[in-house]
Protein backbone atom coordinates (compact mmCIF):
# COMPACT_ATOMS: atom_id res chain seq x y z
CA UNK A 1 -27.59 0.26 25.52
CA UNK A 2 -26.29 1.79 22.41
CA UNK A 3 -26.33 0.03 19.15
CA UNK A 4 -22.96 -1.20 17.96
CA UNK A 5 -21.72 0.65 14.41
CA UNK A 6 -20.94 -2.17 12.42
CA UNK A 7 -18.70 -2.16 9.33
CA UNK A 8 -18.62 -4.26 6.36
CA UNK A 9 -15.09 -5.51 5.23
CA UNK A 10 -14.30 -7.08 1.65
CA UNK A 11 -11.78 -9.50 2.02
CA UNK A 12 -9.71 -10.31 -0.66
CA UNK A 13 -7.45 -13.54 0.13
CA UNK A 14 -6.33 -13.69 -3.65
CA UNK A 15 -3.54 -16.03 -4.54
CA UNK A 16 -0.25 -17.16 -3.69
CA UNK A 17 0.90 -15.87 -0.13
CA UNK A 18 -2.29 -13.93 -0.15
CA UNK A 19 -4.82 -16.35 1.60
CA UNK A 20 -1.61 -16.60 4.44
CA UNK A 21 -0.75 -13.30 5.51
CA UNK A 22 -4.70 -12.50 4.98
CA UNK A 23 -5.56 -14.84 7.76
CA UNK A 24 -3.06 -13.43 10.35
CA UNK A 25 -4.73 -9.88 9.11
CA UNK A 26 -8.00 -11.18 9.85
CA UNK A 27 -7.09 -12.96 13.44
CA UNK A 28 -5.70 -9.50 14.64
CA UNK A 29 -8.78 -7.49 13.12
CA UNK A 30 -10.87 -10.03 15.86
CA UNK A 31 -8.45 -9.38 18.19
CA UNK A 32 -8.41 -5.70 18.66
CA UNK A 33 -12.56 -5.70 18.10
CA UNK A 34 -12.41 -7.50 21.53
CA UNK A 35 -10.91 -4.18 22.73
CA UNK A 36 -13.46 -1.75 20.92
CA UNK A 37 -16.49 -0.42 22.47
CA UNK A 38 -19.25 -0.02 20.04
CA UNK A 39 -17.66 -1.09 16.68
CA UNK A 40 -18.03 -4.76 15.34
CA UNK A 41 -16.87 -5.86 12.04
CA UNK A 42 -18.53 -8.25 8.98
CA UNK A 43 -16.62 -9.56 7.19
CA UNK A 44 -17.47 -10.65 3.32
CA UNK A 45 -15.31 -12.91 1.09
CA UNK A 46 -14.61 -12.57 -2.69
CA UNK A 47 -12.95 -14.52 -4.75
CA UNK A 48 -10.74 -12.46 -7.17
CA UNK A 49 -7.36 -13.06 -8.77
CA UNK A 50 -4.94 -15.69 -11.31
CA UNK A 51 -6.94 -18.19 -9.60
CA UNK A 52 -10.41 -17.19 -10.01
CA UNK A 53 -9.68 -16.49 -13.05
CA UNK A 54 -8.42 -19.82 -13.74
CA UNK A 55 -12.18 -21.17 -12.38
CA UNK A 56 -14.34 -18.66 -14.17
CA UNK A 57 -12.66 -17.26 -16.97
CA UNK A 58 -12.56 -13.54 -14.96
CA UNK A 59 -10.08 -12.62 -12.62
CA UNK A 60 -12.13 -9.62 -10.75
CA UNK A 61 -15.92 -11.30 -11.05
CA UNK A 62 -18.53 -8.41 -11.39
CA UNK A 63 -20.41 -10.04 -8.66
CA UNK A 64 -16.98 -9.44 -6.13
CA UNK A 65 -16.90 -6.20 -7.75
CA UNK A 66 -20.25 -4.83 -6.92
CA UNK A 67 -19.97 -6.61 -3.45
CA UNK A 68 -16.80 -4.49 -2.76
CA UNK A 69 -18.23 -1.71 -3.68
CA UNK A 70 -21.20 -2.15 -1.26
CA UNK A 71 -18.38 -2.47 1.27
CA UNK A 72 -16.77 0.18 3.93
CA UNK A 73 -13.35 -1.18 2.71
CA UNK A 74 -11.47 -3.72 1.22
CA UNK A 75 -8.77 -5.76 2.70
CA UNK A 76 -6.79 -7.59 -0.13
CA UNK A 77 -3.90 -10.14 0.17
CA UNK A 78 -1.92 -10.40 -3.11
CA UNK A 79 -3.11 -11.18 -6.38
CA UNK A 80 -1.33 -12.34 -9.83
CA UNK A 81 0.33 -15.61 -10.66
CA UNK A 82 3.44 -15.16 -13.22
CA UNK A 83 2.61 -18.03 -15.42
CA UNK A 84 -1.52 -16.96 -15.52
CA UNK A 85 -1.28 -14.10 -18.49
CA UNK A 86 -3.02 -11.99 -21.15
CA UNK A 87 -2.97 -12.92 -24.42
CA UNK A 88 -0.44 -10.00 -24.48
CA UNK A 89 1.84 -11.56 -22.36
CA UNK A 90 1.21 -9.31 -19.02
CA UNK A 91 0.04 -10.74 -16.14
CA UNK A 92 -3.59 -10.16 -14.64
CA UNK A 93 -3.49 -7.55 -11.99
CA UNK A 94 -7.04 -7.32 -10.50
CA UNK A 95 -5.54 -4.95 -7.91
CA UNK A 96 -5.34 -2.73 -10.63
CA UNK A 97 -8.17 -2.91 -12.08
CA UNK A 98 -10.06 -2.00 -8.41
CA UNK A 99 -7.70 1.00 -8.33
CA UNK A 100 -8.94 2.35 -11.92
CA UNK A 101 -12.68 0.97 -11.08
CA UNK A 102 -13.59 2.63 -7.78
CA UNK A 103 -11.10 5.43 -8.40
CA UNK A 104 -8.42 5.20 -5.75
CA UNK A 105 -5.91 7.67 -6.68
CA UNK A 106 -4.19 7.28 -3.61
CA UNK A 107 -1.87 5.12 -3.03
CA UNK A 108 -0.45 6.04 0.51
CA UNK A 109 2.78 3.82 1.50
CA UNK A 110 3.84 4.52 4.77
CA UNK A 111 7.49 3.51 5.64
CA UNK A 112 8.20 2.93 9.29
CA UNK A 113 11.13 1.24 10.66
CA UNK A 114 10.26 -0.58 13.90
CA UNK A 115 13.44 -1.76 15.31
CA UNK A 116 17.38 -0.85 13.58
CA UNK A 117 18.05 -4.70 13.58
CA UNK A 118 15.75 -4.77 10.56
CA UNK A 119 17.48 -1.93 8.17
CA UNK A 120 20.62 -2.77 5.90
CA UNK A 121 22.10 1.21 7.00
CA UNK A 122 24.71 1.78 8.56
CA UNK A 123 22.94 4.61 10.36
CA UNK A 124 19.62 5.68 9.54
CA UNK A 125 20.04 9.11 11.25
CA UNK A 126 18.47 11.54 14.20
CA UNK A 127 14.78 10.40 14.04
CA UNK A 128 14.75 7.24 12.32
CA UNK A 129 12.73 6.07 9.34
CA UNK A 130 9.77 7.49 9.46
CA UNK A 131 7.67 8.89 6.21
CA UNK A 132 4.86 8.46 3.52
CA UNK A 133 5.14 7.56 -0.32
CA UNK A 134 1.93 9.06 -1.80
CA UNK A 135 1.86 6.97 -5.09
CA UNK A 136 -0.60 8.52 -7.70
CA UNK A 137 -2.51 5.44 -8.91
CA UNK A 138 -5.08 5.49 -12.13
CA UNK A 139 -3.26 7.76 -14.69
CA UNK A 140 0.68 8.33 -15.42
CA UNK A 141 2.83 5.22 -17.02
CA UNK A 142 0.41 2.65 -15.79
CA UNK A 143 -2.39 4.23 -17.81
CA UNK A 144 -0.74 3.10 -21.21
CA UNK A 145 -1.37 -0.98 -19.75
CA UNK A 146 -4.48 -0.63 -21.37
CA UNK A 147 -3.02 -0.32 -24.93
CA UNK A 148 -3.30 -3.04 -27.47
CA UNK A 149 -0.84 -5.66 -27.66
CA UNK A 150 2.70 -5.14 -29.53
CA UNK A 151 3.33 -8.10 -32.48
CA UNK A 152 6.28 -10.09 -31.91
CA UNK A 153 7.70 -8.51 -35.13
CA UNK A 154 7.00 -5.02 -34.59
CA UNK A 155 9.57 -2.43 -35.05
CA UNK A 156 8.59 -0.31 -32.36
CA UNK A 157 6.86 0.03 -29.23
CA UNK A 158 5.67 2.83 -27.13
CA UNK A 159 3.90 3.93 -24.12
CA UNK A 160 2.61 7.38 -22.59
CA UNK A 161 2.41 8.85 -19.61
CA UNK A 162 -1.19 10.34 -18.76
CA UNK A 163 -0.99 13.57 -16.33
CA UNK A 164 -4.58 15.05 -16.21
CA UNK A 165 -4.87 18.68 -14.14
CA UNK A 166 -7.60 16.98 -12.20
CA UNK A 167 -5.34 13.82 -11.36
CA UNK A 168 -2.50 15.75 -10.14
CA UNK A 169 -4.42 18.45 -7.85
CA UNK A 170 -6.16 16.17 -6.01
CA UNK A 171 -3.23 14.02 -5.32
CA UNK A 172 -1.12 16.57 -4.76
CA UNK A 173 -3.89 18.16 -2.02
CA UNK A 174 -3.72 14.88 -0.28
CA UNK A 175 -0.07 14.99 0.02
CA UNK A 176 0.06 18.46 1.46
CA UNK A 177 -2.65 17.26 3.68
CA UNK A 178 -1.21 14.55 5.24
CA UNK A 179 2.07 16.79 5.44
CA UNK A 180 0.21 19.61 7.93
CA UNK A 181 -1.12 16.75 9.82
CA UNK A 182 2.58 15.53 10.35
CA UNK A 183 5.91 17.17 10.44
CA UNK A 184 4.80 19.71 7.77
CA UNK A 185 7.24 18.89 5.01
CA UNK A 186 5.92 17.70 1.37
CA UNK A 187 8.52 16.68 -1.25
CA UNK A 188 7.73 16.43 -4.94
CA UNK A 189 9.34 13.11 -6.84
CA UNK A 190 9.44 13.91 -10.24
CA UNK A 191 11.56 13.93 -13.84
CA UNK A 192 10.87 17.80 -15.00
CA UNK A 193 14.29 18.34 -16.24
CA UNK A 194 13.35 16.20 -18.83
CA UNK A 195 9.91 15.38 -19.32
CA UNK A 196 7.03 17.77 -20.03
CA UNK A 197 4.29 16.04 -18.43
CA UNK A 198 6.43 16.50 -15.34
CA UNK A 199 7.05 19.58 -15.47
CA UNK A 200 2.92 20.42 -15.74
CA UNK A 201 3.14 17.94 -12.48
CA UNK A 202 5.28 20.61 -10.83
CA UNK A 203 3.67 23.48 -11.42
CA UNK A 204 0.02 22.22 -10.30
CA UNK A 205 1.98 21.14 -7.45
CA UNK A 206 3.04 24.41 -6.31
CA UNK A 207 0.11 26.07 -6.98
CA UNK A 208 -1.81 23.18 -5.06
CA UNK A 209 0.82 24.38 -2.53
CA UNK A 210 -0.07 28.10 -1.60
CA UNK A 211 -3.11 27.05 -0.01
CA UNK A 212 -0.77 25.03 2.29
CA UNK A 213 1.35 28.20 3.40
CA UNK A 214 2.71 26.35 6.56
CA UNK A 215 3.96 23.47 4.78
CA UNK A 216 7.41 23.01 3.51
CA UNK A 217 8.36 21.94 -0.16
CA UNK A 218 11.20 19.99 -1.72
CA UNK A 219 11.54 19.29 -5.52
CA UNK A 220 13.68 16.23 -6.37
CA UNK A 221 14.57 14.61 -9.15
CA UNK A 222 13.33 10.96 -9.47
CA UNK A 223 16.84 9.40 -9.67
CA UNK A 224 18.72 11.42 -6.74
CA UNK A 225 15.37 10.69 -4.96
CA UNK A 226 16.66 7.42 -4.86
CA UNK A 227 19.82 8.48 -4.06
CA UNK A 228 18.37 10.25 -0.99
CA UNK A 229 16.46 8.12 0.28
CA UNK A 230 19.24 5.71 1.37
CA UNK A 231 21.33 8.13 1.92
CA UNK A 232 18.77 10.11 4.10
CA UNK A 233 16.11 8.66 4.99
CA UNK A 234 15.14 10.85 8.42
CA UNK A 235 14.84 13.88 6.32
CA UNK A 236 11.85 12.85 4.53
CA UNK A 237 7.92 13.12 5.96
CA UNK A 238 5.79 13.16 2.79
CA UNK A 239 6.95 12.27 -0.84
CA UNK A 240 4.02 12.80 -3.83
CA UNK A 241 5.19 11.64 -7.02
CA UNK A 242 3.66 9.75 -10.82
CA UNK A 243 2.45 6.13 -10.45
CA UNK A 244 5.21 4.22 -12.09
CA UNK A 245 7.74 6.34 -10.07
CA UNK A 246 5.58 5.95 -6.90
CA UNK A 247 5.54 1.90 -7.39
CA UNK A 248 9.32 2.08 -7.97
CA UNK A 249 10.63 3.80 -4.77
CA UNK A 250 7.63 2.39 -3.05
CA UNK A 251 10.12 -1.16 -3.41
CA UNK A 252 13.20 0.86 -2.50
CA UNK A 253 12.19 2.31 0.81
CA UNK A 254 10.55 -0.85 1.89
CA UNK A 255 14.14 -2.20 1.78
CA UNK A 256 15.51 0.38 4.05
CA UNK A 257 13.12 -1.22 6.74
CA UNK A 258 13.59 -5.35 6.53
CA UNK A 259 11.58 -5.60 2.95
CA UNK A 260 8.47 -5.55 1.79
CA UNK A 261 6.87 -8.41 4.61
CA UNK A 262 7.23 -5.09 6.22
CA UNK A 263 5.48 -2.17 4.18
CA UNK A 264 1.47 -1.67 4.44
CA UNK A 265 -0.10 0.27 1.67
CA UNK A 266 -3.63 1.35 0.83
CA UNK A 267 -5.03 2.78 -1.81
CA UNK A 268 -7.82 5.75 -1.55
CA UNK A 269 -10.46 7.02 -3.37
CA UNK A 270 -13.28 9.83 -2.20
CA UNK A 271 -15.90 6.84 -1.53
CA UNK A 272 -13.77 3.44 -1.35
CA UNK A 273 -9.95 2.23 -0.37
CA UNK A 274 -8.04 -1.10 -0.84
CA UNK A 275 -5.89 -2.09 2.20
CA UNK A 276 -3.36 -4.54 1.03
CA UNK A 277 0.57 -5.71 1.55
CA UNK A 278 2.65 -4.08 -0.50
CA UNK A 279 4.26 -7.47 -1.82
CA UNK A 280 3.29 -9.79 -4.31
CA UNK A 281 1.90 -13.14 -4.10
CA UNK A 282 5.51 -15.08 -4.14
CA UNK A 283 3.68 -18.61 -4.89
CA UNK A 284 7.14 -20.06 -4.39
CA UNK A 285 6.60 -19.48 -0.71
CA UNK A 286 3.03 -20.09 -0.77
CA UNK A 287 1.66 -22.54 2.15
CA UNK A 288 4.58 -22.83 3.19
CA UNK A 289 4.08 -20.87 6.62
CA UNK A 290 7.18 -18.36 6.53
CA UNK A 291 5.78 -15.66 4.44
CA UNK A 292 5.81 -12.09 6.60
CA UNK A 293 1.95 -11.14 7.75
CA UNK A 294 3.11 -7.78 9.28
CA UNK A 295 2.81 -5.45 6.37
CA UNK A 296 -0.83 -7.12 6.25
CA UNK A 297 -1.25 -6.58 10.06
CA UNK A 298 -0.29 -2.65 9.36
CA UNK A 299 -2.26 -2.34 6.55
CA UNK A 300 -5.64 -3.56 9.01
CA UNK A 301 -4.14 -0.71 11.01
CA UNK A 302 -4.45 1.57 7.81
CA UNK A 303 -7.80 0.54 7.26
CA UNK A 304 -9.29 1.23 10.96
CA UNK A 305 -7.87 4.71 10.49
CA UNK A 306 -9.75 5.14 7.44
CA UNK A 307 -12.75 4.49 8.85
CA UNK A 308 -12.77 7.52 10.81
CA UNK A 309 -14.30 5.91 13.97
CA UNK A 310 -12.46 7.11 17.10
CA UNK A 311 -12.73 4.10 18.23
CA UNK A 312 -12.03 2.07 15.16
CA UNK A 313 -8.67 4.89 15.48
CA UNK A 314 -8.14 3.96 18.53
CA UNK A 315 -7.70 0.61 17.14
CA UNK A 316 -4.93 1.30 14.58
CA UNK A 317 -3.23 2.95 17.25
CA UNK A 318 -3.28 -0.48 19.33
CA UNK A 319 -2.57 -2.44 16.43
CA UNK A 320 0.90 -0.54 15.80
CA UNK A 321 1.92 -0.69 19.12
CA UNK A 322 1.54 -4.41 19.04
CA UNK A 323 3.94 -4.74 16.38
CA UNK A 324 5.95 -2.01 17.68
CA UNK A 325 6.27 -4.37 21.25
CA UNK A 326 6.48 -7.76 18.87
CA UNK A 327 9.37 -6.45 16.96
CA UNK A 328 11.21 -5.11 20.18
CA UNK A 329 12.46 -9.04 20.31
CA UNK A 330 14.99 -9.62 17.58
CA UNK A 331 14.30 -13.29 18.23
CA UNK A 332 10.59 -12.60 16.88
CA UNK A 333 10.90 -12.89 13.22
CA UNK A 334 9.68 -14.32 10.37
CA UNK A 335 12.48 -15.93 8.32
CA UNK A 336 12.45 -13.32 5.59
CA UNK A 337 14.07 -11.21 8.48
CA UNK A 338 16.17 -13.70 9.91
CA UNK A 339 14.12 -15.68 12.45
CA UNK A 340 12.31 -19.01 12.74
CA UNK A 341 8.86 -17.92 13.37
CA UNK A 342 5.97 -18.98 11.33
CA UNK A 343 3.63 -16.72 10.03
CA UNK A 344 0.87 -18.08 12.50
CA UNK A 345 3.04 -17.62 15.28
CA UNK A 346 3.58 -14.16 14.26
CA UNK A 347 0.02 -13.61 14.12
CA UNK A 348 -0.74 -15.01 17.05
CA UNK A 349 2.22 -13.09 19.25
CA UNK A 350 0.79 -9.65 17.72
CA UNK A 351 -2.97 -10.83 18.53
CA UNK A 352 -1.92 -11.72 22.03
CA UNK A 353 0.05 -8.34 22.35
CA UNK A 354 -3.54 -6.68 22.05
C-alpha cells in the first residue's frame, strides 16, 4: 500500500472574523481529504495578529514565522484590529509583513460570480463574471509603509512608488501565464499617461509579452479600468497591475459578485503562498456567527491547486463545485447576501455538498 503524501498547513486564525470563517475553511479542508486518495493534511497553528500582539508585544512572532516557513502553505483568516496601532498611527498588518518576508509577489484575486442573484448589475453580459486580478505585492505604493513616521506639525508628507525591473517581469510573466492557461487575454492596469514609474511598468510588460505571442494584450488606464470593469465585466480574463492599484480594484470587483465574503485571494512566492479571504477582520461582526466563510472556503480551493498534487487538484475542483451547487439556492446565504444562514451552517451545507 502506498504511503500517503502528507502536507503541512500553517493556519493562521488571526483576529476578528478570522478565527470564524477559518474554522468553516478548516471543516471543508477535512471534508474533501475524505474524498482524496493518497493526500492527508497537518495542520499547524500560529498565533499572529492585533491580538498576539497585544499578548507578546509582536504581532507576527518569529517562532510562527519560521514555523510557516517550514510549511507547504499558509492558510490565514484576517488580521488587524483598528484601534491596535503603530506608534505612527497605522495599523499592524502582519499579512503584510509575510508578503514582504517570504516574498510573495503574487497576489492572484480571482473574481467569479456564482449565481446573478448575488451581483448589483443590471446585466453582467455573454459569459458572466469570470477573471483574475494579479495584484503585485512587495514593492509599488505599499513599499513607502516602511518610512518613518510624519510629525503632527509637518508641512509635508510624501510617499514613493517602488517599480524594480525584476519586480515587474516576474509579475508580469505570471500574468501572461495564467492568461495562456485561460482564455488567452492579459490586460495591463496602469497610470502611464502620467506617471513614469508606470510607464517603465508598461514597457517591461510588453517586452515580457513577446515571449507570449498567442496571448492578447490590453493597456488601460487605472481609472477607466474601473470604469470597465462595471461596465464590462465579461470582457476581462487576466488584469496585472501595481500593488496599491491591485488592492484597490481588488475591492471593486469583489462588489460586482455579492462582496468581499465572496472573493478568495492568495498570495505567491517561488517557495511559499498565503491563502487568505480577501476581507478584513470586521471585529464588529466578530462571534457573532453571520460573517461569510465562502471566500475562505475558495481560498482552501486556491491552496489545493497550489500544491500541484493531482489529487490535491482534484480537490479544488470539488471544493468549487460545492459552492457552485450551495449557491444555486438563493435561500442559502449568509446575511451579508441577504439570507439567514449562519456561518456554521454554511460550512456545514458546503462540507456536506462534498
Amino acid at each position: 500500500m502506498n504511503t500517503p503524501t502528507t502536507f503541512t498547513v500553517a493556519v493562521l486564525a488571526g483576529d476578528g472574523i478570522g478565527p470564524d470563517v477559518i474554522a468553516e475553511g478548516v471543516k471543508v479542508l477535512r471534508a474533501v481529504e475524505k474524498q482524496l486518495s493518497g493526500v492527508r493534511f497537518e495542520l499547524r497553528e500560529f498565533s499572529v495578529g492585533a491580538g498576539e500582539y497585544l499578548r507578546s508585544g509582536d504581532p507576527l512572532p518569529a517562532g510562527a514565522l519560521e514555523g510557516c516557513r517550514a510549511c507547504d502553505a499558509i492558510l490565514l483568516g484576517a488580521m488587524g484590529l483598528p484601534d491596535v496601532r503603530w506608534p505612527s498611527g497605522v495599523e499592524m498588518t502582519p499579512q503584510i509583513d509575510l508578503r514582504e518576508k517570504l516574498d510573495l509577489y503574487c497576489g492572484l484575486r480571482p473574481i467569479k460570480l456564482y449565481h446573478p442573484h448575488d451581483t448589483p448589475l443590471k446585466n453582467v453580459g455573454p459569459g458572466g463574471i469570470d477573471f483574475v486580478i494579479i495584484r503585485e505585492s512587495t514593492e509599488g505604493l505599499f513599499s513607502a509603509r516602511h518610512n518613518s513616521a510624519v510629525p503632527a506639525d509637518a508641512e509635508l508628507a510624501t510617499d514613493t512608488m517602488r517599480i524594480t525591473r525584476v519586480g515587474a517581469e516576474r509579475i508580469c510573466r505570471r500574468a501572461y501565464e495564467l492568461a495562456a492557461q485561460r482564455r488567452r487575454h492579459c490586460t495591463l492596469v496602469d497610470k502611464a499617461n502620467v506617471l513614469p514609474s508606470m510607464a517603465y511598468f508598461r514597457r517591461i510588460f510588453d517586452e515580457v509579452g513577446r515571449d507570449f505571442p498567442t496571448v492578447q494584450t490590453l493597456r488601460v488606464y487605472v481609472d477607466a479600468a474601473a470604469l470597465y470593469l462595471v461596465q464590462k465585466p465579461h470582457a476581462f480574463d487576466v488584469l496585472v497591475t501595481e500593488n496599491m492599484f491591485g488592492d484597490i480594484l481588488s475591492d471593486l470587483a469583489a462588489g460586482l459578485i455579492g462582496g468581499m465574503g465572496m472573493a478568495p485571494s492568495a498570495d505567491l512566492g517561488d517557495r511559499h503562498a498565503v491563502f487568505q479571504p480577501s476581507h478584513g477582520t470586521a471585529p464588529d461582526i466578530a462571534g457573532k456567527g453571520i460573517a461569510n466563510p465562502i471566500a475562505t472556503i475558495l481560498s482552501v480551493a486556491l491552496m489545493l491547486d497550489w500544491l500541484k498534487h493531482p489529487e490535491a487538484r482534484r480537490g479544488a475542483e470539488l471544493v468549487r463545485q460545492a459552492v457552485a451547487a450551495v449557491l444555486a439556492n438563493p435561500a442559502d446565504r449568509t446575511p451579508d447576501l441577504g439570507g439567514t444562514r449562519t456561518t456554521e451552517q454554511m460550512g456545514d451545507l458546503i462540507a456536506a455538498r462534498l
